[in-house]
PDB file of N, CA and C in Angstrom:
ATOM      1  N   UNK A   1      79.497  59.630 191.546  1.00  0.00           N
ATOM      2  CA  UNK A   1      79.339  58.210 191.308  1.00  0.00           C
ATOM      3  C   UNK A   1      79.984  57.852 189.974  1.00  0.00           C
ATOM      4  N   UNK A   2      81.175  56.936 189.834  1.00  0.00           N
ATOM      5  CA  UNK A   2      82.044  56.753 189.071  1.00  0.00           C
ATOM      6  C   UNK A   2      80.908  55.390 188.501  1.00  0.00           C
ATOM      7  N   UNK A   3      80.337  55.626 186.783  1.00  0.00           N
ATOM      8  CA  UNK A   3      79.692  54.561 186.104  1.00  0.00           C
ATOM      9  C   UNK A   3      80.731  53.640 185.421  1.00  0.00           C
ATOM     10  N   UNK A   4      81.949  53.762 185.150  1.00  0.00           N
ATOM     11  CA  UNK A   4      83.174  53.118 184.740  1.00  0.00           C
ATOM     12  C   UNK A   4      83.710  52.130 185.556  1.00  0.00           C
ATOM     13  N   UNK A   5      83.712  51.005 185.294  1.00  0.00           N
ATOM     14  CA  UNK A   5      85.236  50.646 186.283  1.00  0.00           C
ATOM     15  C   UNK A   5      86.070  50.677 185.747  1.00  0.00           C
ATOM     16  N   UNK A   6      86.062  50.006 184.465  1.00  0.00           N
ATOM     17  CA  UNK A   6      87.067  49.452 183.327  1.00  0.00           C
ATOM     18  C   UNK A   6      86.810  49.603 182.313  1.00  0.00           C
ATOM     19  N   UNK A   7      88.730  49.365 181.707  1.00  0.00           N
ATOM     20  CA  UNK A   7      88.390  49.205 179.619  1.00  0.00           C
ATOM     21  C   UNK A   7      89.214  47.813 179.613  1.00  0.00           C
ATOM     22  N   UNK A   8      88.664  46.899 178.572  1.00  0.00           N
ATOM     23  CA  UNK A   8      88.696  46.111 178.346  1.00  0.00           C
ATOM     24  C   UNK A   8      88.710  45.933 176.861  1.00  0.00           C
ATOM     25  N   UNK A   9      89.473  46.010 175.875  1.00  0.00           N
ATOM     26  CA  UNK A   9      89.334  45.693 174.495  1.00  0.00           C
ATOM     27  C   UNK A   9      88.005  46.325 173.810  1.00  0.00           C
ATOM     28  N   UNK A  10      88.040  47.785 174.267  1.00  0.00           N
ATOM     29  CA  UNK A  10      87.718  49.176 173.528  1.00  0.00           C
ATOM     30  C   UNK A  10      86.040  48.941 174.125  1.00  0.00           C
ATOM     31  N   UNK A  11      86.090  48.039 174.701  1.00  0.00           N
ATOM     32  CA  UNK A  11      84.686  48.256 175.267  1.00  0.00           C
ATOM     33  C   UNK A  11      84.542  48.390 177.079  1.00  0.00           C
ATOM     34  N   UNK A  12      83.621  49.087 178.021  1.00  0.00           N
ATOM     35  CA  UNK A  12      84.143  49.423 179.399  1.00  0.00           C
ATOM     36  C   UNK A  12      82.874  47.907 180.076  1.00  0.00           C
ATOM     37  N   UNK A  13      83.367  47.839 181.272  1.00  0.00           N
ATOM     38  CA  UNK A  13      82.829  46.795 181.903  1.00  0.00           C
ATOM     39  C   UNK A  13      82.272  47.428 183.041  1.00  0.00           C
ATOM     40  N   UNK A  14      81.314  47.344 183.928  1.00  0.00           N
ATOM     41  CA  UNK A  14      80.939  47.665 184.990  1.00  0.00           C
ATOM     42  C   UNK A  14      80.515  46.540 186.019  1.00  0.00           C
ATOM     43  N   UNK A  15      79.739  46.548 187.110  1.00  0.00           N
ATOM     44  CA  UNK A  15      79.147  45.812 188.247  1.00  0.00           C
ATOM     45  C   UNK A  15      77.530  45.628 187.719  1.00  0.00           C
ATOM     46  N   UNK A  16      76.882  46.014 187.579  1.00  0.00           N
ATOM     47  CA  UNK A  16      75.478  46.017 186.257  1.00  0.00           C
ATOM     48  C   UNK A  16      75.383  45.507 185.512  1.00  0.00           C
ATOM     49  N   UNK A  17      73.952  45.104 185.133  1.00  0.00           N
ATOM     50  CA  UNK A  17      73.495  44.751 183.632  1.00  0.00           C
ATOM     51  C   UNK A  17      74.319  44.854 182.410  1.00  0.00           C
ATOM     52  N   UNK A  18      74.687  44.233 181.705  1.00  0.00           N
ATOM     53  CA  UNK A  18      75.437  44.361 180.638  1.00  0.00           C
ATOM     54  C   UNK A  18      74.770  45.477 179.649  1.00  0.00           C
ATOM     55  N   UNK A  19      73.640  45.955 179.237  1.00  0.00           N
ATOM     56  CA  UNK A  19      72.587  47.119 178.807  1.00  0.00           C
ATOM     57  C   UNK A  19      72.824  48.418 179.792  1.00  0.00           C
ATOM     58  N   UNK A  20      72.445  48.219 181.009  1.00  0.00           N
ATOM     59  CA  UNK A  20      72.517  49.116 181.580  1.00  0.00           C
ATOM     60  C   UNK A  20      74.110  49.744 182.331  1.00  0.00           C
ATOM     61  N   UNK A  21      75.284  49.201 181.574  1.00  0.00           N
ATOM     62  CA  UNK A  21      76.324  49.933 181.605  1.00  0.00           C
ATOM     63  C   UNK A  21      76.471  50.524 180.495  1.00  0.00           C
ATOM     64  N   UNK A  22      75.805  50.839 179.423  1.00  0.00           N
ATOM     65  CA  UNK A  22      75.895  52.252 178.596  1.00  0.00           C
ATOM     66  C   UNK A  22      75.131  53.325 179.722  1.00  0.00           C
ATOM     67  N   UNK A  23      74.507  54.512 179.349  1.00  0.00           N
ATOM     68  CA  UNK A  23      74.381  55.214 179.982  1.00  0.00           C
ATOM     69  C   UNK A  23      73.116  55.766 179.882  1.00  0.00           C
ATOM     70  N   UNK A  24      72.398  56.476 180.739  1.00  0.00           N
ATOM     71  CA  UNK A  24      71.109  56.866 180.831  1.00  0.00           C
ATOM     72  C   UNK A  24      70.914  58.395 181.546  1.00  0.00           C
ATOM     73  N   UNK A  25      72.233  58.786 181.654  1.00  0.00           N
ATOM     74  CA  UNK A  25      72.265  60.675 181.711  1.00  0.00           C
ATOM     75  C   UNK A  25      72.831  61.430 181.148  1.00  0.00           C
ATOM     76  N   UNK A  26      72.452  61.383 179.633  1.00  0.00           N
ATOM     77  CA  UNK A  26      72.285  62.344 179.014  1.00  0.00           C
ATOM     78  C   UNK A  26      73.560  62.393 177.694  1.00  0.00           C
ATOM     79  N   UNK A  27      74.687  61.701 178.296  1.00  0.00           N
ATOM     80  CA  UNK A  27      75.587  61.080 176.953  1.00  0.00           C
ATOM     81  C   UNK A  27      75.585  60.423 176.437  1.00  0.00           C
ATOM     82  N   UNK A  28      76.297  59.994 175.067  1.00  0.00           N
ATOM     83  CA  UNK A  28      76.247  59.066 174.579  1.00  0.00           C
ATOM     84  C   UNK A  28      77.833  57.944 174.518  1.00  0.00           C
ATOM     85  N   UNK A  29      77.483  56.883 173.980  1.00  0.00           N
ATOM     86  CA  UNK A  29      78.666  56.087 173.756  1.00  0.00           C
ATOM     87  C   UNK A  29      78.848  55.828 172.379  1.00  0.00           C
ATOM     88  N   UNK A  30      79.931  55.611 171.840  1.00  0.00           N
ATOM     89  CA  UNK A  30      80.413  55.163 170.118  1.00  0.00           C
ATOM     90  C   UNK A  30      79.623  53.662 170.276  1.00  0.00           C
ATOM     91  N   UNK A  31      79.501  53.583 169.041  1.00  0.00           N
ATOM     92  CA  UNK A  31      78.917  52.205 168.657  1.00  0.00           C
ATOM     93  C   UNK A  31      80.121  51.286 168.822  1.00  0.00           C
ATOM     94  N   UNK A  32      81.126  51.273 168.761  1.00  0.00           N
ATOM     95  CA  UNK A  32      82.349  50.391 168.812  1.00  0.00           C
ATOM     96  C   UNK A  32      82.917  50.096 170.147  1.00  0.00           C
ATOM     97  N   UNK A  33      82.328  50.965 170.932  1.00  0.00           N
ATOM     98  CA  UNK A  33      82.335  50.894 172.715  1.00  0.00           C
ATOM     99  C   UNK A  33      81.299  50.230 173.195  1.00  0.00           C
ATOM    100  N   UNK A  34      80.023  49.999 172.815  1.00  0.00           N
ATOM    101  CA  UNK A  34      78.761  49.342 172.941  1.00  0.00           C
ATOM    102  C   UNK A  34      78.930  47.764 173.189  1.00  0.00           C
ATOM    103  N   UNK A  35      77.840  47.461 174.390  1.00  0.00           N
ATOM    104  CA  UNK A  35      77.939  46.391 174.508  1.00  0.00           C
ATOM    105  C   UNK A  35      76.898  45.037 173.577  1.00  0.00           C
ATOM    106  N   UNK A  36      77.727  44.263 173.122  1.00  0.00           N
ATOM    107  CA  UNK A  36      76.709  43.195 171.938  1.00  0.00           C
ATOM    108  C   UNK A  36      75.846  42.782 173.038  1.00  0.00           C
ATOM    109  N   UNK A  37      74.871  42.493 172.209  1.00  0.00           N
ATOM    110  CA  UNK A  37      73.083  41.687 172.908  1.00  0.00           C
ATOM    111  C   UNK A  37      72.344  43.062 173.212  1.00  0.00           C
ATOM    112  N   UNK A  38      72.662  44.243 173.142  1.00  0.00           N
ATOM    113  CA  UNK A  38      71.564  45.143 173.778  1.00  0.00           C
ATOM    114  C   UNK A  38      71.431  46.244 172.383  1.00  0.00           C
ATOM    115  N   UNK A  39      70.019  46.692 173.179  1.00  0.00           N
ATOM    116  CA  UNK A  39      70.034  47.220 171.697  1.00  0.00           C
ATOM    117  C   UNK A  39      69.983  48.737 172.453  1.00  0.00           C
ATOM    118  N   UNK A  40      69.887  49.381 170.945  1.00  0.00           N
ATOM    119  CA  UNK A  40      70.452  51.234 171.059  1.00  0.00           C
ATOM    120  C   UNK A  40      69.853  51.766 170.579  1.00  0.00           C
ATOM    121  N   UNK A  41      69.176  53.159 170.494  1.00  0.00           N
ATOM    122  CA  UNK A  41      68.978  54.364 169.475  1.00  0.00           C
ATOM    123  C   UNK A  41      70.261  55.391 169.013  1.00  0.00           C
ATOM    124  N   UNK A  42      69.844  55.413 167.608  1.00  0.00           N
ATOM    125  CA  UNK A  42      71.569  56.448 167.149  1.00  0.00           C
ATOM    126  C   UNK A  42      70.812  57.735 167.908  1.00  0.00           C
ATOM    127  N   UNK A  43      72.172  58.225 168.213  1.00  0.00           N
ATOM    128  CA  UNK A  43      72.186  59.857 169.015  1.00  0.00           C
ATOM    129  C   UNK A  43      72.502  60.789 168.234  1.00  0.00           C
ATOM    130  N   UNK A  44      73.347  60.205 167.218  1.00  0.00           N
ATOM    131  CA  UNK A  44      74.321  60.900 165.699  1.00  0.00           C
ATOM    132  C   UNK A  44      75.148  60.528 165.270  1.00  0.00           C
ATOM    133  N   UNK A  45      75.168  61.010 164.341  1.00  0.00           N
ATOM    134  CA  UNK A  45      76.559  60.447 163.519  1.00  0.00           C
ATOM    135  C   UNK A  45      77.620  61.637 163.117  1.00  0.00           C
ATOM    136  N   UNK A  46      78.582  61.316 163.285  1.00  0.00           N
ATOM    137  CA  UNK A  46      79.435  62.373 163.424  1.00  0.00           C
ATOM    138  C   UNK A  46      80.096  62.419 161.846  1.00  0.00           C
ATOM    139  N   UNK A  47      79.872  62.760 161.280  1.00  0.00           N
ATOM    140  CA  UNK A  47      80.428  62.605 159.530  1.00  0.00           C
ATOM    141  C   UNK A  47      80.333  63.455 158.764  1.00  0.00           C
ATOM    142  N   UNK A  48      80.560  63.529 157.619  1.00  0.00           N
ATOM    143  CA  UNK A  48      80.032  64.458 156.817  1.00  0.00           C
ATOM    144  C   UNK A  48      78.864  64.244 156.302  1.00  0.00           C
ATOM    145  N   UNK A  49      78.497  64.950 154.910  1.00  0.00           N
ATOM    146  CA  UNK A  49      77.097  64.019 154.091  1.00  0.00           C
ATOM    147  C   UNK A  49      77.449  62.972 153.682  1.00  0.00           C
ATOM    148  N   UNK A  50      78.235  62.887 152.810  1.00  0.00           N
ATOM    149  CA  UNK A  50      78.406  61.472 152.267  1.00  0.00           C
ATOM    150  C   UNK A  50      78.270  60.597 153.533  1.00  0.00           C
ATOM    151  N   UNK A  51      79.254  60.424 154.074  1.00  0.00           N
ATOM    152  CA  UNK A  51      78.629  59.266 155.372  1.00  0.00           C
ATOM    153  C   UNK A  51      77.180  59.038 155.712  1.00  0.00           C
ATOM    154  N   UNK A  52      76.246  60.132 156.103  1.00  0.00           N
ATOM    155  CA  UNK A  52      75.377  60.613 156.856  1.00  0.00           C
ATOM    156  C   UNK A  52      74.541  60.259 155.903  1.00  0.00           C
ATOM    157  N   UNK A  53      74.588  60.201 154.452  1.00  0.00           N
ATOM    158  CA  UNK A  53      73.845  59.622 153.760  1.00  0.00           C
ATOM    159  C   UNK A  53      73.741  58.359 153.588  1.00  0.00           C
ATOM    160  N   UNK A  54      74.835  57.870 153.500  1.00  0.00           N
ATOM    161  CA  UNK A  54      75.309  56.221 153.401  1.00  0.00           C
ATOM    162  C   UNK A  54      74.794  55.646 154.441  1.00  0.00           C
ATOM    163  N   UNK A  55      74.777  55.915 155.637  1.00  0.00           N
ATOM    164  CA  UNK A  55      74.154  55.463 156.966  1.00  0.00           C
ATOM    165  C   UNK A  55      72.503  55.776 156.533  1.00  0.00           C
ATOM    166  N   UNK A  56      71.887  56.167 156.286  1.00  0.00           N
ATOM    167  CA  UNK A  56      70.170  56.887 156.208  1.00  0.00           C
ATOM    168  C   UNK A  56      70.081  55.907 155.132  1.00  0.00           C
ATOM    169  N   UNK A  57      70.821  55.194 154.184  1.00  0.00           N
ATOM    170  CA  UNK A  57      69.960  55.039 152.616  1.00  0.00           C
ATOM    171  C   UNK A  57      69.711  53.121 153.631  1.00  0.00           C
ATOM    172  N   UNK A  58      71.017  53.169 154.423  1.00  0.00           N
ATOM    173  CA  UNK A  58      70.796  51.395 154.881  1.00  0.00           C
ATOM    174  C   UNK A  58      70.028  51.279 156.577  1.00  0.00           C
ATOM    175  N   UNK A  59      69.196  52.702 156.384  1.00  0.00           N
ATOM    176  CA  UNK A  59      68.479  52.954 157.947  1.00  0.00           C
ATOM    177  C   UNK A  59      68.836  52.678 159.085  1.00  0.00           C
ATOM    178  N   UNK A  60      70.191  53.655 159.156  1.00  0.00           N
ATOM    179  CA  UNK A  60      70.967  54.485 160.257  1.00  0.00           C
ATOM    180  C   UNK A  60      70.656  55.798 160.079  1.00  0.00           C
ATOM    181  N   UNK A  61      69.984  56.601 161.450  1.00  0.00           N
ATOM    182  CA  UNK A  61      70.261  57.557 161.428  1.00  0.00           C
ATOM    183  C   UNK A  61      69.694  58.169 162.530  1.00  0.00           C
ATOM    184  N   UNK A  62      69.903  59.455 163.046  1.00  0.00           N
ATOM    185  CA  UNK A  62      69.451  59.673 164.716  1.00  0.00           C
ATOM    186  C   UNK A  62      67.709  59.501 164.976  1.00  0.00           C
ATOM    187  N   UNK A  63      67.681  58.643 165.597  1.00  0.00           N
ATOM    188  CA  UNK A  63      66.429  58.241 166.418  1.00  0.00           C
ATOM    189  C   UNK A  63      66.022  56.796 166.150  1.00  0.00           C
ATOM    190  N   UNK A  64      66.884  56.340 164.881  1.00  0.00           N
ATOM    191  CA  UNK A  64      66.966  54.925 164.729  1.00  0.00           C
ATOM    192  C   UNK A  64      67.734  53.896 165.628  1.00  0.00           C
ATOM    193  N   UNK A  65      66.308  52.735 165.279  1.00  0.00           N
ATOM    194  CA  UNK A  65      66.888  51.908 166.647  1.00  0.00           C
ATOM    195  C   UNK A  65      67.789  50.444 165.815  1.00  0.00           C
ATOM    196  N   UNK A  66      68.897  49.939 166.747  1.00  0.00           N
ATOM    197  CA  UNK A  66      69.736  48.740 166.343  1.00  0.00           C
ATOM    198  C   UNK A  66      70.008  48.256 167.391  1.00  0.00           C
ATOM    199  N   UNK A  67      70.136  46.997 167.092  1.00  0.00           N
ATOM    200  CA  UNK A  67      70.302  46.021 167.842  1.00  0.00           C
ATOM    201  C   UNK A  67      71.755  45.629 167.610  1.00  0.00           C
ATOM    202  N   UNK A  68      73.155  45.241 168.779  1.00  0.00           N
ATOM    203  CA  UNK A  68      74.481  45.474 168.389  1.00  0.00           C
ATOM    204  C   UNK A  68      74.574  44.215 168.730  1.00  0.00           C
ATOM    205  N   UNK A  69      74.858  43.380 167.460  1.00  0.00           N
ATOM    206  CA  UNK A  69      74.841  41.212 167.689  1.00  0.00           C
ATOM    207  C   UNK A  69      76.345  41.039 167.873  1.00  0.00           C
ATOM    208  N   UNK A  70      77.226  42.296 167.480  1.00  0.00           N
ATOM    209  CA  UNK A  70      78.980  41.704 167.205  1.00  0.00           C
ATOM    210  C   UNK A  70      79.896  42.983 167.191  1.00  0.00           C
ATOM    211  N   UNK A  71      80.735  43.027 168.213  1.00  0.00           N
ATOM    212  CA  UNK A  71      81.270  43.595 168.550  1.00  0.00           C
ATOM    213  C   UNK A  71      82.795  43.763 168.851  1.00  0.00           C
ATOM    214  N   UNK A  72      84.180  43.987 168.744  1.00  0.00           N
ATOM    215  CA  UNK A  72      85.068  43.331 169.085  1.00  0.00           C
ATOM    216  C   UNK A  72      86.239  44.543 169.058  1.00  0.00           C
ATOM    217  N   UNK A  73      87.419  43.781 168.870  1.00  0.00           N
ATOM    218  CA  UNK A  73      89.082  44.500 169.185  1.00  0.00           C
ATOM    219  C   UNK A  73      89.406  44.972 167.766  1.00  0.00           C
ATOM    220  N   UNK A  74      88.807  46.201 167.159  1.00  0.00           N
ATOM    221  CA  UNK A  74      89.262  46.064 165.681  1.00  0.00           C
ATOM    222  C   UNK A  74      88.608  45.466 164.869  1.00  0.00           C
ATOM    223  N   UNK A  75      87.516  44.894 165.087  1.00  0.00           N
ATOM    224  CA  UNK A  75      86.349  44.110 163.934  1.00  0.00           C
ATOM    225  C   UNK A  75      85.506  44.771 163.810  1.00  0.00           C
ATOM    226  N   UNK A  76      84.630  44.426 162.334  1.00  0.00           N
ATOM    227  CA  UNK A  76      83.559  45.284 162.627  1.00  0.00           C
ATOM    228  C   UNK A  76      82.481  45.283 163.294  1.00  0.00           C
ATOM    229  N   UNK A  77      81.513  45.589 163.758  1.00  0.00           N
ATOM    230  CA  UNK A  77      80.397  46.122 164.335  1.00  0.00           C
ATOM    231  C   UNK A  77      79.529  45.309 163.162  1.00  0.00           C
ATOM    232  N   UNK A  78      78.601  44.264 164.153  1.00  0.00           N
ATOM    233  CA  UNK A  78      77.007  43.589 162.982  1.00  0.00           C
ATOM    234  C   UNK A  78      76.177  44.007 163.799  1.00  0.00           C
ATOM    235  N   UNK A  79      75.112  44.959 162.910  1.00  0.00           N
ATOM    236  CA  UNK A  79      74.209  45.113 163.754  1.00  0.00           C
ATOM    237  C   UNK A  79      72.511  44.615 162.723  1.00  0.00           C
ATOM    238  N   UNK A  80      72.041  44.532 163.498  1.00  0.00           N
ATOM    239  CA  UNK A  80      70.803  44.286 163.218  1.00  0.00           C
ATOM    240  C   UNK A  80      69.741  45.648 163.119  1.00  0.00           C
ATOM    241  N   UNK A  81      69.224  46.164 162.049  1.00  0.00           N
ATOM    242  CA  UNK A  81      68.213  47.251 161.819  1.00  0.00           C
ATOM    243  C   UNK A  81      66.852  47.014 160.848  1.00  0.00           C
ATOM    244  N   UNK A  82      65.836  47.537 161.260  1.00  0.00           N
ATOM    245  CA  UNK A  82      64.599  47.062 160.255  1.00  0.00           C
ATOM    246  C   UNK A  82      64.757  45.485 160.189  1.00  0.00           C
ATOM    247  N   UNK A  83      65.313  44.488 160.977  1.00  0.00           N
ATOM    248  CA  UNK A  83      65.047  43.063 160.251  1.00  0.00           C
ATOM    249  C   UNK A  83      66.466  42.681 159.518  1.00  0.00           C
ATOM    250  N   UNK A  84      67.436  43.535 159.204  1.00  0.00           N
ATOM    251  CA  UNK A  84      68.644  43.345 158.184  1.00  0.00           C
ATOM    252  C   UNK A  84      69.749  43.252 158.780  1.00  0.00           C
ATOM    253  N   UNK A  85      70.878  42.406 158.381  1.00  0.00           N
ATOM    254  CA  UNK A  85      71.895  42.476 159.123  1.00  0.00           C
ATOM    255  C   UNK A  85      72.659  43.592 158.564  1.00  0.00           C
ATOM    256  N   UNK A  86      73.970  43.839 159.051  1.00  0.00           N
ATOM    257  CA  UNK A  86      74.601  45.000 158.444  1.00  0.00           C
ATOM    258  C   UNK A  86      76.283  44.755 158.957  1.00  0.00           C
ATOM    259  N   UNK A  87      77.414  44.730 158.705  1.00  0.00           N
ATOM    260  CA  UNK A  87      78.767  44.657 159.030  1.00  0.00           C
ATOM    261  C   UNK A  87      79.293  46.332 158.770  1.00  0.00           C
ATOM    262  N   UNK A  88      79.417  46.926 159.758  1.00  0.00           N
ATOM    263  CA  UNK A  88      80.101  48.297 159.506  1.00  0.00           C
ATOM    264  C   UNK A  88      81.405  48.625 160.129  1.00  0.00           C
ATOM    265  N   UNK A  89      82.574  48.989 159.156  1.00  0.00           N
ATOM    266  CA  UNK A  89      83.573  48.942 159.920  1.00  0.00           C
ATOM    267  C   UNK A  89      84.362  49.999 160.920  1.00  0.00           C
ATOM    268  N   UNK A  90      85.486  49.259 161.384  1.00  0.00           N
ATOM    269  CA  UNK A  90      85.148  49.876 162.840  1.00  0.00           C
ATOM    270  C   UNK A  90      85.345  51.452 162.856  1.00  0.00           C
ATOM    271  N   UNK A  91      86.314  52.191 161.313  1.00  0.00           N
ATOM    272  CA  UNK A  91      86.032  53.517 161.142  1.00  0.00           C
ATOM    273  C   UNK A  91      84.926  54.288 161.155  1.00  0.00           C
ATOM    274  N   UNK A  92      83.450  53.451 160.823  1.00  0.00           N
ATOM    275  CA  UNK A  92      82.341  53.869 160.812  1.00  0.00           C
ATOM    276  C   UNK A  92      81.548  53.721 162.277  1.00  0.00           C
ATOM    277  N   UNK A  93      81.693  53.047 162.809  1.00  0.00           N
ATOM    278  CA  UNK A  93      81.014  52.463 163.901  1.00  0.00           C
ATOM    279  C   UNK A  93      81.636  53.847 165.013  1.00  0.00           C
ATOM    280  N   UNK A  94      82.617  53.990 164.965  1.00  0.00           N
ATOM    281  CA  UNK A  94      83.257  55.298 165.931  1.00  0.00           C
ATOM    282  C   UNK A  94      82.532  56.621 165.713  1.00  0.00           C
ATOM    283  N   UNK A  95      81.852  56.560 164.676  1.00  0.00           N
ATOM    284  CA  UNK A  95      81.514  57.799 164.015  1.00  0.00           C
ATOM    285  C   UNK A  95      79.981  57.878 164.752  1.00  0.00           C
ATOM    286  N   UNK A  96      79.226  56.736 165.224  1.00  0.00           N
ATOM    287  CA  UNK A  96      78.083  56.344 165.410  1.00  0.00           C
ATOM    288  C   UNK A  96      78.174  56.440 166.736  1.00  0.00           C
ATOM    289  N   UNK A  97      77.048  57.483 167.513  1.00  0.00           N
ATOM    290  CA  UNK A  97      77.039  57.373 168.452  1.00  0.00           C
ATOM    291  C   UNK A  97      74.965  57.164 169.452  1.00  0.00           C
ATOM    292  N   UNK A  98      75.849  56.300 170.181  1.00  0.00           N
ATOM    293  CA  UNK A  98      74.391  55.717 170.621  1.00  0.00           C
ATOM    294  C   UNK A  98      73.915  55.832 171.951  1.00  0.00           C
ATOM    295  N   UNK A  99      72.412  55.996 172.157  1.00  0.00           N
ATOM    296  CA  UNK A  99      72.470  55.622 173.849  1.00  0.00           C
ATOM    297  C   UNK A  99      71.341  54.649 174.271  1.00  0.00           C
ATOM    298  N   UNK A 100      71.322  53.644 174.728  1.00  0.00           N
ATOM    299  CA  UNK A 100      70.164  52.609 175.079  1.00  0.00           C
ATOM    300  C   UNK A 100      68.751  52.681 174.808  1.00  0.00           C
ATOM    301  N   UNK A 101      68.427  51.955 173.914  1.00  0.00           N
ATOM    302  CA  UNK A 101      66.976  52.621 173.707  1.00  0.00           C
ATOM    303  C   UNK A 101      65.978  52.647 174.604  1.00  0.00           C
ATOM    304  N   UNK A 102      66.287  51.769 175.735  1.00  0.00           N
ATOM    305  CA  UNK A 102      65.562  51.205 176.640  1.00  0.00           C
ATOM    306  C   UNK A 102      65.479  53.137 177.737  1.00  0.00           C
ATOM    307  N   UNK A 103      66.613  53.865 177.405  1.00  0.00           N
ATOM    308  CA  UNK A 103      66.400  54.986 178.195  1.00  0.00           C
ATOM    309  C   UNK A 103      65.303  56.207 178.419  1.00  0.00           C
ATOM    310  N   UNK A 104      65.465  56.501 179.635  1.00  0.00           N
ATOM    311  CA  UNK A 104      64.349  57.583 179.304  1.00  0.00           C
ATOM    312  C   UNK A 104      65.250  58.497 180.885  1.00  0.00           C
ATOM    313  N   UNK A 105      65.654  59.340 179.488  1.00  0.00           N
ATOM    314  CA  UNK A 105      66.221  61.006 180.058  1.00  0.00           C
ATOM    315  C   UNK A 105      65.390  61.935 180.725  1.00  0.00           C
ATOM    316  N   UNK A 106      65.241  62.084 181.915  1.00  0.00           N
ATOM    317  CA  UNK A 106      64.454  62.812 182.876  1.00  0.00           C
ATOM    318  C   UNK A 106      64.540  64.295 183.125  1.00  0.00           C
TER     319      UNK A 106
END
């Protein structure tokens, strides 16, 4: 069962819920592939420390949940965490990988 149909300006489109075309077996998607209005838990961050710290001090980090308000072709990524907005760019946002928080891996 092919969950893809399409890419569309770095983000994929399906026949489904706009939420429920990220994924719910067992991978994850980049934050910069993510669809805006739904929200996510980080899966990881792919970085070094410095990054990995920089993400944790503004509460990013795996098991944390965000909400993805802005999304686009080369822009950055606004997400919403703890109540705060946040603009991360799109080098960082690739690094961030997420999967629906709404999931539950069986």
């Amino acid at each position: 069962m092919k969950l893809w149909k399409g890419k569309r300006c770095g983000r994929f489109e399906d026949n489904g819920s706009d939420c429920e075309r990220s994924n719910c077996h067992g991978w994850s998607l980049r934050l910069d592939q993510a669809n805006p209005g739904c929200r996510f838990r980080v899966a990881r961050i792919s970085g070094g420390r410095h990054l990995c710290a920089r993400m944790a001090a503004m509460g990013i980090y795996p098991g944390s949940e965000l909400e993805l308000l802005c999304a686009g072709c080369d822009s950055p990524c606004v997400v919403r965490v703890k109540g705060g907005t946040l603009s991360l760019g799109k080098g960082i946002s690739e690094n961030i990988l997420v999967v629906p928080s709404a999931c539950t891996n069986d």
